[in-house]
PDB file of N, CA and C in Angstrom:
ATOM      1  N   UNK A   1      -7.152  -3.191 -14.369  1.00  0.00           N
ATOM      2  CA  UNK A   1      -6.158  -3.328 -13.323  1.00  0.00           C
ATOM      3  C   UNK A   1      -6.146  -2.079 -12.439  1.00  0.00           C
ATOM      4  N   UNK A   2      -6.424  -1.101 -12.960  1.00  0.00           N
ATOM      5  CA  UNK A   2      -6.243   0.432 -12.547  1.00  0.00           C
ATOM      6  C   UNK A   2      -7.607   0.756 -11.338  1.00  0.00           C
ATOM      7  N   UNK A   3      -8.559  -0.223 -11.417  1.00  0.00           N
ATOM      8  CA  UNK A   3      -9.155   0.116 -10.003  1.00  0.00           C
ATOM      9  C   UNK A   3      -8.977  -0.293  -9.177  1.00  0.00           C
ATOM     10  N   UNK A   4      -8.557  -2.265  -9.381  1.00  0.00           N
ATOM     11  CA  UNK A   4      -8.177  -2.717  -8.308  1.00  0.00           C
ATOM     12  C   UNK A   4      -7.297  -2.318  -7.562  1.00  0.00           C
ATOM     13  N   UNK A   5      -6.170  -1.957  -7.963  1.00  0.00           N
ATOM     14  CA  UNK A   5      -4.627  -1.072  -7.709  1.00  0.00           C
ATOM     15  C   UNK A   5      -5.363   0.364  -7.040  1.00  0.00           C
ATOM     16  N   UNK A   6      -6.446   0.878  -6.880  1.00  0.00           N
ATOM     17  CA  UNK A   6      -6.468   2.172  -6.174  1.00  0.00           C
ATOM     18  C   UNK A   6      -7.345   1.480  -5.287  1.00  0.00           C
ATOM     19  N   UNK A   7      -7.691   0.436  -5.152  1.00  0.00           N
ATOM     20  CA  UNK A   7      -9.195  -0.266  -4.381  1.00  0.00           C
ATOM     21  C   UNK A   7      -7.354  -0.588  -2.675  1.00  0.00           C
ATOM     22  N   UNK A   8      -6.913  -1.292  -3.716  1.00  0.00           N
ATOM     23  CA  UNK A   8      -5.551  -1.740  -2.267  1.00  0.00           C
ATOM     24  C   UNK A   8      -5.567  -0.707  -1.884  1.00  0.00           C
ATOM     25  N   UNK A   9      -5.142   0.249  -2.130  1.00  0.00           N
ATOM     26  CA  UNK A   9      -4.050   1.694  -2.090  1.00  0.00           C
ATOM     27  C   UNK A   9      -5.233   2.389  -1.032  1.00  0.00           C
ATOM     28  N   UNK A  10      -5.746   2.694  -1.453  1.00  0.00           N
ATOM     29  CA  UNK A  10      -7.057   3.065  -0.526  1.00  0.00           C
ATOM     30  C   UNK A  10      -7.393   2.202   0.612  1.00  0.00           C
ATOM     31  N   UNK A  11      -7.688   1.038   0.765  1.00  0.00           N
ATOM     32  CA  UNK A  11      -7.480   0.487   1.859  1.00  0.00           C
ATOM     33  C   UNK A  11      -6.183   0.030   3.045  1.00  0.00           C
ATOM     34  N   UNK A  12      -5.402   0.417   2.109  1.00  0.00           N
ATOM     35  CA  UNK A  12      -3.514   0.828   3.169  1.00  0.00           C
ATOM     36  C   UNK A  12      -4.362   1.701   3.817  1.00  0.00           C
ATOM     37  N   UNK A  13      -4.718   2.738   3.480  1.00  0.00           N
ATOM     38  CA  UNK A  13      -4.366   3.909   4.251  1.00  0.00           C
ATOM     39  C   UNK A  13      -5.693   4.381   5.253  1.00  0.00           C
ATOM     40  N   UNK A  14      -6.729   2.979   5.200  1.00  0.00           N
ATOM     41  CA  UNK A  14      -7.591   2.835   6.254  1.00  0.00           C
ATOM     42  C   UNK A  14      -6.754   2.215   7.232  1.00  0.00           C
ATOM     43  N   UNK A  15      -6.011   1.091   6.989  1.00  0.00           N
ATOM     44  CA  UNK A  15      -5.007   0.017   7.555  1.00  0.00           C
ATOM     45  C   UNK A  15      -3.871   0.915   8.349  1.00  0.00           C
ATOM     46  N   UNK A  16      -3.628   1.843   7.541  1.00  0.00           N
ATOM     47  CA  UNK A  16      -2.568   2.446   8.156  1.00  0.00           C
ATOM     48  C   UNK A  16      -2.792   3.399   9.411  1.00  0.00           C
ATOM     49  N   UNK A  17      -3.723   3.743   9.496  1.00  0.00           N
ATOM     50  CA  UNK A  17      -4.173   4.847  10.191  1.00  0.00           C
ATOM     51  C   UNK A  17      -5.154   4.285  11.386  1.00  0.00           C
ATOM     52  N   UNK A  18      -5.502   2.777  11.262  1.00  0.00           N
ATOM     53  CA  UNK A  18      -5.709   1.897  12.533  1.00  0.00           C
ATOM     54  C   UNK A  18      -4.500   1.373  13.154  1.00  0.00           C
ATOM     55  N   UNK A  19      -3.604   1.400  12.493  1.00  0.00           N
ATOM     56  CA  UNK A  19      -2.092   1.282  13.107  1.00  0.00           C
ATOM     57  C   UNK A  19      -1.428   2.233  13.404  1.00  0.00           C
ATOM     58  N   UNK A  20      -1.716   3.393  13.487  1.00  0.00           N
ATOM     59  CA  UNK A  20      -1.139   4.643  13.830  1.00  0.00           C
ATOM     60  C   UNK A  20      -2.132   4.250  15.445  1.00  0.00           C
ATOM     61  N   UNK A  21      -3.604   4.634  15.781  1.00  0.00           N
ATOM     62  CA  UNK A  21      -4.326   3.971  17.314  1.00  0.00           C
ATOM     63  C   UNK A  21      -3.132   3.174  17.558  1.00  0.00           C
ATOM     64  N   UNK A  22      -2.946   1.638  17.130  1.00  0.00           N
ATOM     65  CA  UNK A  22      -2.349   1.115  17.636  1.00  0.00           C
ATOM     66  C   UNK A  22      -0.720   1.225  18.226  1.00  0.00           C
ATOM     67  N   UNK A  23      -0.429   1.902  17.555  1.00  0.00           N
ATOM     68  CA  UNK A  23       1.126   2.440  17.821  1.00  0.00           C
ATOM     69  C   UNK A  23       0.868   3.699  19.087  1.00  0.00           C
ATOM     70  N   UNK A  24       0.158   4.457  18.958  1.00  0.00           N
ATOM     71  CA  UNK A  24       0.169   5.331  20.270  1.00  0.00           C
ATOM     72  C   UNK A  24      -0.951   4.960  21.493  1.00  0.00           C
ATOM     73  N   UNK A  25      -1.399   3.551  21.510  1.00  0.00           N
ATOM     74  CA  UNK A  25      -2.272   2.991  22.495  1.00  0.00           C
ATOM     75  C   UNK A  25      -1.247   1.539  23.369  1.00  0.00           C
ATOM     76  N   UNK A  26      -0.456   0.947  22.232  1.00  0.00           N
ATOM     77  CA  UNK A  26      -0.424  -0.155  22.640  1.00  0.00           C
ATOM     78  C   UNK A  26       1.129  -0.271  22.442  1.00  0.00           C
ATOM     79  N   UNK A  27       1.623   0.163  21.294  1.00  0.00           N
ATOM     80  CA  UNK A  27       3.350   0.177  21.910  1.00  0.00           C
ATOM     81  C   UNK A  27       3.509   1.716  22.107  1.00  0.00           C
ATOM     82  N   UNK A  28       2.899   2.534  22.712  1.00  0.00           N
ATOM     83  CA  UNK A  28       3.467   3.905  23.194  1.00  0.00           C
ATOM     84  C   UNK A  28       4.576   4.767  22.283  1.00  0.00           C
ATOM     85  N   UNK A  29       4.263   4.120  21.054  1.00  0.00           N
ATOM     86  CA  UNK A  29       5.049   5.193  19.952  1.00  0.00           C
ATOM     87  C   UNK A  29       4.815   6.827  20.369  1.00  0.00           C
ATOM     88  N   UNK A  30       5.562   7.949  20.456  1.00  0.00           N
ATOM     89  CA  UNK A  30       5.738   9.200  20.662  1.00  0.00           C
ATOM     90  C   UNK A  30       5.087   9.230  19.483  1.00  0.00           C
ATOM     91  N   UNK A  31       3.573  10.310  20.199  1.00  0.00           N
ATOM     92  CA  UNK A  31       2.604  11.088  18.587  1.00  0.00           C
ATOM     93  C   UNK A  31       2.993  11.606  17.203  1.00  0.00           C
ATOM     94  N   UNK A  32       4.387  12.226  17.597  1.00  0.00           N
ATOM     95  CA  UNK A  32       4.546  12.447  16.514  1.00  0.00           C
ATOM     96  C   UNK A  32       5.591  11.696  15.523  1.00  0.00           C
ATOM     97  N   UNK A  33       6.515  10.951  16.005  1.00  0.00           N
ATOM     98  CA  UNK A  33       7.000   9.471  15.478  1.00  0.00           C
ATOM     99  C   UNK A  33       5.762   9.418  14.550  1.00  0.00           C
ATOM    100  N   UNK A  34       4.627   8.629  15.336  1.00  0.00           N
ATOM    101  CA  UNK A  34       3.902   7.670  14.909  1.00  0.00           C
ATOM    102  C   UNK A  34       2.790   8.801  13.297  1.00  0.00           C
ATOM    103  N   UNK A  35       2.760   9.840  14.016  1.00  0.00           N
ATOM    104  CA  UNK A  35       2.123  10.321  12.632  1.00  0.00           C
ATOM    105  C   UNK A  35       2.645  11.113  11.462  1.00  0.00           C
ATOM    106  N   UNK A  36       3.990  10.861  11.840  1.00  0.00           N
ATOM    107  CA  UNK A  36       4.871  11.325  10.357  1.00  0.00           C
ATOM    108  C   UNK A  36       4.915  10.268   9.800  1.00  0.00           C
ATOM    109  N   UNK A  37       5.472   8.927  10.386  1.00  0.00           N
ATOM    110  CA  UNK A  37       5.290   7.879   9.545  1.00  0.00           C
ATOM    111  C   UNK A  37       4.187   7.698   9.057  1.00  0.00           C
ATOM    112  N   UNK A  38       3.358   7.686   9.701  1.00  0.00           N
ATOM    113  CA  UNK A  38       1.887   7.318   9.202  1.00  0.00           C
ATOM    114  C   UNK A  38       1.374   8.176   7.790  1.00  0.00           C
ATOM    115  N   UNK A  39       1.936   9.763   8.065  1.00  0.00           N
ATOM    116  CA  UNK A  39       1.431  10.372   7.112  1.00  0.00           C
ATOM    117  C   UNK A  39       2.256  10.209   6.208  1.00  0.00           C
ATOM    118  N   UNK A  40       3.530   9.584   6.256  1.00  0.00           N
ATOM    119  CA  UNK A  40       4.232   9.977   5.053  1.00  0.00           C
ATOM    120  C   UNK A  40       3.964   8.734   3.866  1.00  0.00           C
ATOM    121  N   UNK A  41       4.061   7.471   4.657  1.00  0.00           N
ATOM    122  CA  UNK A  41       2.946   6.371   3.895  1.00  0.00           C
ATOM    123  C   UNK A  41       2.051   6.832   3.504  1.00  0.00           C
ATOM    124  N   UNK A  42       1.007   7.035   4.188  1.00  0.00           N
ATOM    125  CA  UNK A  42      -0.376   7.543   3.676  1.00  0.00           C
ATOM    126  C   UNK A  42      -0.011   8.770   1.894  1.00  0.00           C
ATOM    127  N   UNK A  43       0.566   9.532   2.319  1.00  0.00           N
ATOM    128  CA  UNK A  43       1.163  10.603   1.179  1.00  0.00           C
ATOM    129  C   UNK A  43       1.453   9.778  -0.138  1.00  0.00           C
ATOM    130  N   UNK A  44       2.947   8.524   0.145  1.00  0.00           N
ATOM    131  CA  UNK A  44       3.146   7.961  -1.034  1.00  0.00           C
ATOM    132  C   UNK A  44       1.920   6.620  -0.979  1.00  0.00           C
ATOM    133  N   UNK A  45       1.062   6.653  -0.709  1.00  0.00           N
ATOM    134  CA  UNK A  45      -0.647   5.692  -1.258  1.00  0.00           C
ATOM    135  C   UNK A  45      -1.348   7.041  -2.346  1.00  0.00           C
ATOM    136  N   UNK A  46      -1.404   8.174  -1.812  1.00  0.00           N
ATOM    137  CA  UNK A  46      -2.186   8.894  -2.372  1.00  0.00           C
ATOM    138  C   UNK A  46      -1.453   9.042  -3.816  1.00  0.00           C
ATOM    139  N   UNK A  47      -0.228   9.289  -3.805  1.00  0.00           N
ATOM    140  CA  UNK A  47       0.633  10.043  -4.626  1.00  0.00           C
ATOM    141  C   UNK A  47       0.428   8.282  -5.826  1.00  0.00           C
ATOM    142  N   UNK A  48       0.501   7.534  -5.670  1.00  0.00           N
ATOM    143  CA  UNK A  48       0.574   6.098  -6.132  1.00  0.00           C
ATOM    144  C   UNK A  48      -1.090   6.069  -6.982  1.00  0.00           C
ATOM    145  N   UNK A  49      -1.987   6.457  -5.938  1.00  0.00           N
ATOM    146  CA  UNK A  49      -3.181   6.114  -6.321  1.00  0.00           C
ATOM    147  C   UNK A  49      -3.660   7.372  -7.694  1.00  0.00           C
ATOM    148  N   UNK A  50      -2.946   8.468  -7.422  1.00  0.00           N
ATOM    149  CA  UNK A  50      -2.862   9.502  -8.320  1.00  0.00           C
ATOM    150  C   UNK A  50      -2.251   9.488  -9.716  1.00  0.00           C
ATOM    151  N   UNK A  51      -1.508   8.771  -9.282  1.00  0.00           N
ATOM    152  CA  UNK A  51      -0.235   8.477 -10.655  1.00  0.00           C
ATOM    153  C   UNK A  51      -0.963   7.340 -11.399  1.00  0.00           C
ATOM    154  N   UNK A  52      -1.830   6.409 -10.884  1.00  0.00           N
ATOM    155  CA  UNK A  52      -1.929   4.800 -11.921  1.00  0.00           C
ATOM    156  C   UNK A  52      -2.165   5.475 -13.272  1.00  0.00           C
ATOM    157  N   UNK A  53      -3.163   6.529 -13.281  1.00  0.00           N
ATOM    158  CA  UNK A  53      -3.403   7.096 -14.524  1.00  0.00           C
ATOM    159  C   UNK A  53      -2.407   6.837 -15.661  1.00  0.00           C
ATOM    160  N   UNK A  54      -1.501   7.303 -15.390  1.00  0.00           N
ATOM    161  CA  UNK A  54      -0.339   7.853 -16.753  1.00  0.00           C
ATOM    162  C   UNK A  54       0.979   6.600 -16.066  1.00  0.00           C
ATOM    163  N   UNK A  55       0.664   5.696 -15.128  1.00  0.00           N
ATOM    164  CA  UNK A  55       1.724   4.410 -15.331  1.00  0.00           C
ATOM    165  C   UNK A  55       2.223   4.514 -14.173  1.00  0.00           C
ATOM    166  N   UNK A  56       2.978   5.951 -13.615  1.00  0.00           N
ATOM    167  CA  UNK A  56       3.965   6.211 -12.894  1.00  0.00           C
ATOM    168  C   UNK A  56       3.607   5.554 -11.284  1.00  0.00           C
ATOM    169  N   UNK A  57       2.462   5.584 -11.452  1.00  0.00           N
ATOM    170  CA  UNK A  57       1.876   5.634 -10.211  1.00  0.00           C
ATOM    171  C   UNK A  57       2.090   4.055  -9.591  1.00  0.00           C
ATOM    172  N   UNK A  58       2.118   3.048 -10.388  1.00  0.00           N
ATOM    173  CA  UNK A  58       2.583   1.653  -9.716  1.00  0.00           C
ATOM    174  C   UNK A  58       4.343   1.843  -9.494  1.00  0.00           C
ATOM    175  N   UNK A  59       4.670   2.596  -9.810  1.00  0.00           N
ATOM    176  CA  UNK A  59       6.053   2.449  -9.075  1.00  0.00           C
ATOM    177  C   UNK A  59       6.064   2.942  -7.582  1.00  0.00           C
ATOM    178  N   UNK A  60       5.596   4.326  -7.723  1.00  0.00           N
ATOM    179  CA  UNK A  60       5.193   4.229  -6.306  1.00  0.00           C
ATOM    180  C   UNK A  60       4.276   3.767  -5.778  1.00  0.00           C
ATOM    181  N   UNK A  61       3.244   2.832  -6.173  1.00  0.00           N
ATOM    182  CA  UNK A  61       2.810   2.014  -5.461  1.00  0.00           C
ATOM    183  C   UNK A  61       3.615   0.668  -4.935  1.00  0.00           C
ATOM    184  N   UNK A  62       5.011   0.468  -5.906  1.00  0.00           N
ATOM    185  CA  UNK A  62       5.843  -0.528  -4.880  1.00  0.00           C
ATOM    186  C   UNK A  62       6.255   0.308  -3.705  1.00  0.00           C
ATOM    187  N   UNK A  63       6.718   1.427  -3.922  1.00  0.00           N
ATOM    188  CA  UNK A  63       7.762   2.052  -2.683  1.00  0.00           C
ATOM    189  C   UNK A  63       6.501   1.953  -1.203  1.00  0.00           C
ATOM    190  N   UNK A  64       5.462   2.303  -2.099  1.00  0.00           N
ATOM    191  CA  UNK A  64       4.258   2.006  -1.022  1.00  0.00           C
ATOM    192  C   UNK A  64       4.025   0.772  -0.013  1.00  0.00           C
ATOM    193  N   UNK A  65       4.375  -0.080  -0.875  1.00  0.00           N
ATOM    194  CA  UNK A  65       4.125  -1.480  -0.123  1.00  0.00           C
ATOM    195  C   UNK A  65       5.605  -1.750   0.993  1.00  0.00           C
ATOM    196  N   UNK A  66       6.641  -1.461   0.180  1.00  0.00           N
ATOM    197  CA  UNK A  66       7.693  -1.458   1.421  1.00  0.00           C
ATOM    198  C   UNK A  66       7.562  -0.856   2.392  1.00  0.00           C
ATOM    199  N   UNK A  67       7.140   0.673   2.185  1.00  0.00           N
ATOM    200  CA  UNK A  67       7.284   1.503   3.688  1.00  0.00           C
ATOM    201  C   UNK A  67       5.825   0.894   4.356  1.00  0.00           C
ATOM    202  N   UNK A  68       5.006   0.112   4.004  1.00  0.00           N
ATOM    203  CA  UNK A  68       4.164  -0.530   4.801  1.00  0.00           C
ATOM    204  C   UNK A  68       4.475  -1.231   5.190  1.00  0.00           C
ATOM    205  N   UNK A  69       5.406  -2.395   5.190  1.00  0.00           N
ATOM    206  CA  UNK A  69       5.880  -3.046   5.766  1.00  0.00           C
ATOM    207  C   UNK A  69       6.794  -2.749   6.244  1.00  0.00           C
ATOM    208  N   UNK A  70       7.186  -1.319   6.205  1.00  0.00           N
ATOM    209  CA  UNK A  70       8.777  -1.058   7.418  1.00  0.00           C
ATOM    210  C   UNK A  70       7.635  -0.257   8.662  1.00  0.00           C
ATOM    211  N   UNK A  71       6.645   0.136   8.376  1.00  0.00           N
ATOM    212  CA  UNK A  71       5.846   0.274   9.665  1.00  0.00           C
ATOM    213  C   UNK A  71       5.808  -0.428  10.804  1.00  0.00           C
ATOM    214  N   UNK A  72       5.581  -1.668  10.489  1.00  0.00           N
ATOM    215  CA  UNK A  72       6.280  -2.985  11.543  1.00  0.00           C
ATOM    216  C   UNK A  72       7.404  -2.823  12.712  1.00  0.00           C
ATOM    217  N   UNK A  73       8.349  -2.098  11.712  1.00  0.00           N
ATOM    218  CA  UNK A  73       9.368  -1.358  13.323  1.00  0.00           C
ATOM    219  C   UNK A  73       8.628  -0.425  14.138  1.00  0.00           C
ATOM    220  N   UNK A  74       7.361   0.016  13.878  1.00  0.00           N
ATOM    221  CA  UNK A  74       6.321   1.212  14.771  1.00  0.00           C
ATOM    222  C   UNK A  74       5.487  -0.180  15.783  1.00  0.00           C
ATOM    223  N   UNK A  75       5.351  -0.936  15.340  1.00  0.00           N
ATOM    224  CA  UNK A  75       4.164  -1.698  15.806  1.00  0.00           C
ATOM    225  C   UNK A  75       4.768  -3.003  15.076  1.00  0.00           C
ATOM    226  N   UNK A  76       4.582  -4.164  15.358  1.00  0.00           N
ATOM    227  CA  UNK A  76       4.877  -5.295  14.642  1.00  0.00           C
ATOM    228  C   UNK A  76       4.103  -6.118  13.900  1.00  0.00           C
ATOM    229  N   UNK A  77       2.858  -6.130  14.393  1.00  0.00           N
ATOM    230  CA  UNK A  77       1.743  -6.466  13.706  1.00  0.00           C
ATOM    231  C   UNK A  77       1.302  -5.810  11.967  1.00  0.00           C
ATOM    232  N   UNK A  78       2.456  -4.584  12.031  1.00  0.00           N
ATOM    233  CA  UNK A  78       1.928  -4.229  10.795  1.00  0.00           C
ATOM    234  C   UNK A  78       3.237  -5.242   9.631  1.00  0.00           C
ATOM    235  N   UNK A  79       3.793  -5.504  10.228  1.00  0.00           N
ATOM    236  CA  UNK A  79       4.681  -6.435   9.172  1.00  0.00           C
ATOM    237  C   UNK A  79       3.660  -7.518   8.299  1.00  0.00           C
ATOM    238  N   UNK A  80       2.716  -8.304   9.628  1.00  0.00           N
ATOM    239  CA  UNK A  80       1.538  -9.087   8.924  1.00  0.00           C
ATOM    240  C   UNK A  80       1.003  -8.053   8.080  1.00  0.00           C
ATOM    241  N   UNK A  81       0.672  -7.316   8.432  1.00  0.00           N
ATOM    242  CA  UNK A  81      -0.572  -6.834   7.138  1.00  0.00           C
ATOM    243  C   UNK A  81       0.102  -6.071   6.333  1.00  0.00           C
ATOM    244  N   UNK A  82       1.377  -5.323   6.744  1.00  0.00           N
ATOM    245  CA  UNK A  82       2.395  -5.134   4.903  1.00  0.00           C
ATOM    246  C   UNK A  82       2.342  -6.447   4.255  1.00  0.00           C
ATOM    247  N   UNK A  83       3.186  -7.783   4.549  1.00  0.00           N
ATOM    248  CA  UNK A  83       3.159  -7.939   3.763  1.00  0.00           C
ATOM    249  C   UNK A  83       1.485  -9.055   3.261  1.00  0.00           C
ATOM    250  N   UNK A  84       0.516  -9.374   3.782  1.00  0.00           N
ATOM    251  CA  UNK A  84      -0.691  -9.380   3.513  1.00  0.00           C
ATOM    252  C   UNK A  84      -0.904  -8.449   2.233  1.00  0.00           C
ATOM    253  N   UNK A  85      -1.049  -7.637   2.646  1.00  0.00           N
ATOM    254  CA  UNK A  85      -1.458  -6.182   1.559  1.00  0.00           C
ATOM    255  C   UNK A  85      -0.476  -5.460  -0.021  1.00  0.00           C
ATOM    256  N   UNK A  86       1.009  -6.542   0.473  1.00  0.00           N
ATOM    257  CA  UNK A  86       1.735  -6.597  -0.660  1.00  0.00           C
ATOM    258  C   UNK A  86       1.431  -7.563  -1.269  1.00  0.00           C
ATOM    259  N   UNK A  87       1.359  -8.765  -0.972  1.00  0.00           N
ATOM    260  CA  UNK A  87       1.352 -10.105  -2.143  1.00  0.00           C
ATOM    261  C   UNK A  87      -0.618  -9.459  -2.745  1.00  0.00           C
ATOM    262  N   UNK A  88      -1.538  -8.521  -2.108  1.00  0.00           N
ATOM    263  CA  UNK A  88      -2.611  -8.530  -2.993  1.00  0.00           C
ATOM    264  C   UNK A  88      -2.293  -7.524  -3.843  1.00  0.00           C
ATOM    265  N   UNK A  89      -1.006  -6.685  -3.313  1.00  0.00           N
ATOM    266  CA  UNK A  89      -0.551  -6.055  -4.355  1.00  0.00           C
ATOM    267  C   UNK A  89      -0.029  -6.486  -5.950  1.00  0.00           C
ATOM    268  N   UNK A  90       1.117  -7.539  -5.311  1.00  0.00           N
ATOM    269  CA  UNK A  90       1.570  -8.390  -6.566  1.00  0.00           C
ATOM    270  C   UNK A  90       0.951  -8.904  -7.184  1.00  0.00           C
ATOM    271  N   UNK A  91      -0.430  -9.722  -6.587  1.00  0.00           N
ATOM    272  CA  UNK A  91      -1.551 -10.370  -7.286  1.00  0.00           C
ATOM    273  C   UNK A  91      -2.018  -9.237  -8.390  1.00  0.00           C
ATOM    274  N   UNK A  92      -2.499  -8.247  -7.987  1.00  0.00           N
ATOM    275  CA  UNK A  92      -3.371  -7.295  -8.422  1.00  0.00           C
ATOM    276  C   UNK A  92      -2.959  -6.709  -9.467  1.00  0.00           C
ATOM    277  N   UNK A  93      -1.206  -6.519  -9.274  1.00  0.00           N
ATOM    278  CA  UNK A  93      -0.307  -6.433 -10.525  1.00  0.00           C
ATOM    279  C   UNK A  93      -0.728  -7.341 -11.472  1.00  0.00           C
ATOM    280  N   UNK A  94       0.031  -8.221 -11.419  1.00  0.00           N
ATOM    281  CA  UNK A  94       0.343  -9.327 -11.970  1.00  0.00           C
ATOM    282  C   UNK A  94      -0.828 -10.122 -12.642  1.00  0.00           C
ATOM    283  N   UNK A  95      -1.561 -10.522 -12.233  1.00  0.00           N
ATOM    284  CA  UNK A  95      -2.945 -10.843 -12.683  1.00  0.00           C
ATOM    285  C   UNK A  95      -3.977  -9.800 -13.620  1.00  0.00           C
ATOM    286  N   UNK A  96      -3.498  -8.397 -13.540  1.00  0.00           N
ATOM    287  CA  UNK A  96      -3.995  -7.450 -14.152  1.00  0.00           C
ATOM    288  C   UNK A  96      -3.457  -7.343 -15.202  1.00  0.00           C
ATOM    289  N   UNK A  97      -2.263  -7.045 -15.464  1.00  0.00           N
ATOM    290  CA  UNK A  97      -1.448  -7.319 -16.975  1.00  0.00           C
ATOM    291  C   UNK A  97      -1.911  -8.896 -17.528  1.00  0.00           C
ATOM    292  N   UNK A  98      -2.058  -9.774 -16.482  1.00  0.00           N
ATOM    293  CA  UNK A  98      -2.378 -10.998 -18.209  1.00  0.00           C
ATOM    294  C   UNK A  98      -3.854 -10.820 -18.285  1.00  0.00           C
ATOM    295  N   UNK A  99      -4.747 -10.693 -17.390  1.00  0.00           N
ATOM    296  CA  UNK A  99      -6.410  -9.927 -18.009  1.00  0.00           C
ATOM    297  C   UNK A  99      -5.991  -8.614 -18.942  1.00  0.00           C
ATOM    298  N   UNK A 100      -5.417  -7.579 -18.953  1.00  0.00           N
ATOM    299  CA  UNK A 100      -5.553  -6.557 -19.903  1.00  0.00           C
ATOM    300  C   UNK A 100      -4.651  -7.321 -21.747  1.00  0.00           C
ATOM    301  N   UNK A 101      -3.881  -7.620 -21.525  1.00  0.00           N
ATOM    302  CA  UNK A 101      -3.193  -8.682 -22.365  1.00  0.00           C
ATOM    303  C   UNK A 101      -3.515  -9.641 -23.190  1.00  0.00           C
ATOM    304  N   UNK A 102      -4.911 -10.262 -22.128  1.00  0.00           N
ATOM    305  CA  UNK A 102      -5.603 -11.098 -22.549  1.00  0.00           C
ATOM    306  C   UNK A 102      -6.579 -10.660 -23.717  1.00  0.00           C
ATOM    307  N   UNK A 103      -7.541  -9.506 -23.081  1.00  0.00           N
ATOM    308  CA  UNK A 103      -8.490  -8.686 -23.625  1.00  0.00           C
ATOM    309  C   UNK A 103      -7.937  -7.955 -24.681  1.00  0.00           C
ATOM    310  N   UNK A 104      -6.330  -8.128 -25.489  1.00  0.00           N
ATOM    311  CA  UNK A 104      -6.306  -6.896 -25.981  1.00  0.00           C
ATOM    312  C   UNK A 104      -5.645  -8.350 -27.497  1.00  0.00           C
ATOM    313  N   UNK A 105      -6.064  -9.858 -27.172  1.00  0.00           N
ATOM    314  CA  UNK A 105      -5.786 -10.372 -27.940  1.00  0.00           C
ATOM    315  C   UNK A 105      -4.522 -11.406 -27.868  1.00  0.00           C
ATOM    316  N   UNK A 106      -4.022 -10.942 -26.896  1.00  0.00           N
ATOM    317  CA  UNK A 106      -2.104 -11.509 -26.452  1.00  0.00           C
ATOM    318  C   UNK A 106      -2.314 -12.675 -26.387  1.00  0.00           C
ATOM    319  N   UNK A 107      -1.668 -13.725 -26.074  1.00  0.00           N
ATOM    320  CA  UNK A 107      -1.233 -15.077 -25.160  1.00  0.00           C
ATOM    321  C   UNK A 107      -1.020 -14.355 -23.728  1.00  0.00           C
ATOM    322  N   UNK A 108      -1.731 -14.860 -22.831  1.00  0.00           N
ATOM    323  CA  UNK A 108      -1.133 -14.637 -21.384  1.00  0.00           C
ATOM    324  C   UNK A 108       0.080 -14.874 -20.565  1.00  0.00           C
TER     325      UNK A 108
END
């Protein structure tokens, strides 16, 4: 479960940072608006993708998926791809615990 979960997380923050262009090209977000938000998402992806190790790190990988989808107030288009990029989140969750579960002998 632990690569797929850094495979998303890592691609937010390609996602995010083509929506940062888009926020100072196309809705005229003020530069630095647009790249505190940007970086501060980007920060809790890294901090998320850092943590899966020892568990902690999918919690902030939820807080991750919300402030991707509150990006959307920067640009609106990013609401589609928060929540796009959350339900492969939930999948990725969710589907990863009954494969590890599975493999370790459980009922799914």
């Amino acid at each position: 479960m632990r690569p797929a979960a850094m495979s998303v997380l890592i691609f937010e923050i390609l996602v995010i940072w083509l929506a940062f262009i888009g926020m100072l090209q196309v809705e005229s977000i003020h530069l630095g608006i647009a790249a505190a938000a940007c970086g501060v998402v980007t920060v809790l992806c890294l901090a998320a993708t850092a943590g899966l190790r020892r568990g902690w790190g999918y919690l902030v990988g939820w807080v991750a998926q919300v402030a991707i989808i509150a990006l959307g107030l920067l640009t609106p288009w990013m609401y589609a791809m928060g929540i796009i990029f959350a339900l492969i989140w939930v999948t990725c969750v969710v589907l990863g615990r009954r494969i590890e579960k599975h493999q370790q002998g459980g009922v799914a």
